[in-house]
Protein backbone atom coordinates (compact mmCIF):
# COMPACT_ATOMS: atom_id res chain seq x y z
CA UNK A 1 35.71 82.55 112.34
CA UNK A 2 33.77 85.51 111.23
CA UNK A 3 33.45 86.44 107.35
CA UNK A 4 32.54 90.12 106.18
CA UNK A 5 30.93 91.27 103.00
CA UNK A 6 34.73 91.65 102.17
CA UNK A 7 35.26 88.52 102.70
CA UNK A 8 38.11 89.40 105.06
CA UNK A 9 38.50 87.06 107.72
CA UNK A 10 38.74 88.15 111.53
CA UNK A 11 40.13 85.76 113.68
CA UNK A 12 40.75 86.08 117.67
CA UNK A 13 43.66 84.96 119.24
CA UNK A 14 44.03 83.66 122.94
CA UNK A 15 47.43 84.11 124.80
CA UNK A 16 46.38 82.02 127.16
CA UNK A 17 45.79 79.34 124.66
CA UNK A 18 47.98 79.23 121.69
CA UNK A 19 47.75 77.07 118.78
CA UNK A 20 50.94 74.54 118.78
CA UNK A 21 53.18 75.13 116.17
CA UNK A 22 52.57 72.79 113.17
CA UNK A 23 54.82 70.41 112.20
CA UNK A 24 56.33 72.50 109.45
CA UNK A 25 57.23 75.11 111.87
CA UNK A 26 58.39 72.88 114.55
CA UNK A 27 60.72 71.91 111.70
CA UNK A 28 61.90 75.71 110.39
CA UNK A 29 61.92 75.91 114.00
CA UNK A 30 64.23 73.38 115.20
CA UNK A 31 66.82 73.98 111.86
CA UNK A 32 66.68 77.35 112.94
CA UNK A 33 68.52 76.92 116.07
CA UNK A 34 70.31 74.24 114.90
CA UNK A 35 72.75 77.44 113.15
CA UNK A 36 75.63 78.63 114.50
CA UNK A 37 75.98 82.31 115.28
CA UNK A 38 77.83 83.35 113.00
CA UNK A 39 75.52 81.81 110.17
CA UNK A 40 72.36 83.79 110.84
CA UNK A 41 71.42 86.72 108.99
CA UNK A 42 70.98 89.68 111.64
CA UNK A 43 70.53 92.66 108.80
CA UNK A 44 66.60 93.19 109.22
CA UNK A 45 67.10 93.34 112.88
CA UNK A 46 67.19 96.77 114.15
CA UNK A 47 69.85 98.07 115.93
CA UNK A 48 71.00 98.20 119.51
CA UNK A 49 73.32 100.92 120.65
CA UNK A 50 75.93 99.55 123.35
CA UNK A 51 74.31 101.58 125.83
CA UNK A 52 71.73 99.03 127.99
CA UNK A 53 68.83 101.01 128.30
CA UNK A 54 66.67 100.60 131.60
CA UNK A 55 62.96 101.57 132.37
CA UNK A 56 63.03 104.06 134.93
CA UNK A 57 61.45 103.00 138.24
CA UNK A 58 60.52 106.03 139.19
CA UNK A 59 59.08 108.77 137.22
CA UNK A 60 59.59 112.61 138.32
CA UNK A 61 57.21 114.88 138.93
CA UNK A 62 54.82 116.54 136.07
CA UNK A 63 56.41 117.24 132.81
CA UNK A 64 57.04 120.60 131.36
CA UNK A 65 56.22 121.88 127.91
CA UNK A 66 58.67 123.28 126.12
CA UNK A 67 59.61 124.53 122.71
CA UNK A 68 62.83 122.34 121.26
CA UNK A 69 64.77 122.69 118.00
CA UNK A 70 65.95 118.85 117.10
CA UNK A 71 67.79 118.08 113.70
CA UNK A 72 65.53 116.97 111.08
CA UNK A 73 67.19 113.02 111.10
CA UNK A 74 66.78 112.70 114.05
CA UNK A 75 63.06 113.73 114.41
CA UNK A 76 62.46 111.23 111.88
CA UNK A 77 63.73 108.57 113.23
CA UNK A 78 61.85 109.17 116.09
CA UNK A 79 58.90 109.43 114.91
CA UNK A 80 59.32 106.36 112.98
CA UNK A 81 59.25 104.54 116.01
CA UNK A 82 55.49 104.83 116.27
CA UNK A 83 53.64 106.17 118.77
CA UNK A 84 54.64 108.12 122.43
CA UNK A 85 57.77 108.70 120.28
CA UNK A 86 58.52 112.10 122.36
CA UNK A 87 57.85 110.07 125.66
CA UNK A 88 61.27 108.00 124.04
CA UNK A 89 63.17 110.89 123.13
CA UNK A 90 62.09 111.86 126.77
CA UNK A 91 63.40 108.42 128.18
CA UNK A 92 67.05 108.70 125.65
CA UNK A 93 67.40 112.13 127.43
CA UNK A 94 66.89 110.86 131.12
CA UNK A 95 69.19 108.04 130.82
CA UNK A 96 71.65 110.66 129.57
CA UNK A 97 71.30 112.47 132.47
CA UNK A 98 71.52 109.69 135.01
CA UNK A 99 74.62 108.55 133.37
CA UNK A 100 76.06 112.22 133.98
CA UNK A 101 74.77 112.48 137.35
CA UNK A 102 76.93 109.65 138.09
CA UNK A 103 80.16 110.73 136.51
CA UNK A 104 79.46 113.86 138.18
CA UNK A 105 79.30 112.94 141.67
């Protein structure tokens, strides 16, 4: 463990090699999913529209730049999503399409 002149401390982490859970958490843990559904508190989860969004296995050809007018809200929440958000308004729009293309047909 490595201390700076801040004294902030920087600490590694393994995947490969995880701490076990102490037994605190094991506990929290275990009461946890001891609850029945209907008792745990799902309103800092974010939400899940009913559509089941899939990668897509196969990406098209190069993308084109163009110039789009998008309501403000919308944008925002976007962008909120962090970073690539336009590659996600990209992937909302394809999905749309493929579930056209199929009605269509």
């Amino acid at each position: 463990m490595k201390t700076s002149a801040r004294n902030t401390v920087k600490r590694t982490l393994d995947p490969n090699n995880p701490q076990p859970p102490t037994l605190k958490e094991r506990a929290e843990l275990e009461a946890i999913a001891a609850l029945p559904d209907e008792r745990i508190d799902y309103t800092d989860a974010p939400h899940l529209p009913d559509a089941a969004w899939v990668k897509v296995s196969e990406l098209p050809g190069a993308k084109q730049q163009i110039t789009l007018r998008i309501d403000a809200d919308v944008l925002d929440f976007f962008r909120h999503t962090g970073r690539r958000y336009q590659t996600r308004i990209n992937a909302v729009l394809r999905s749309y399409v493929e579930a056209h293309k199929a009605h269509t047909k």
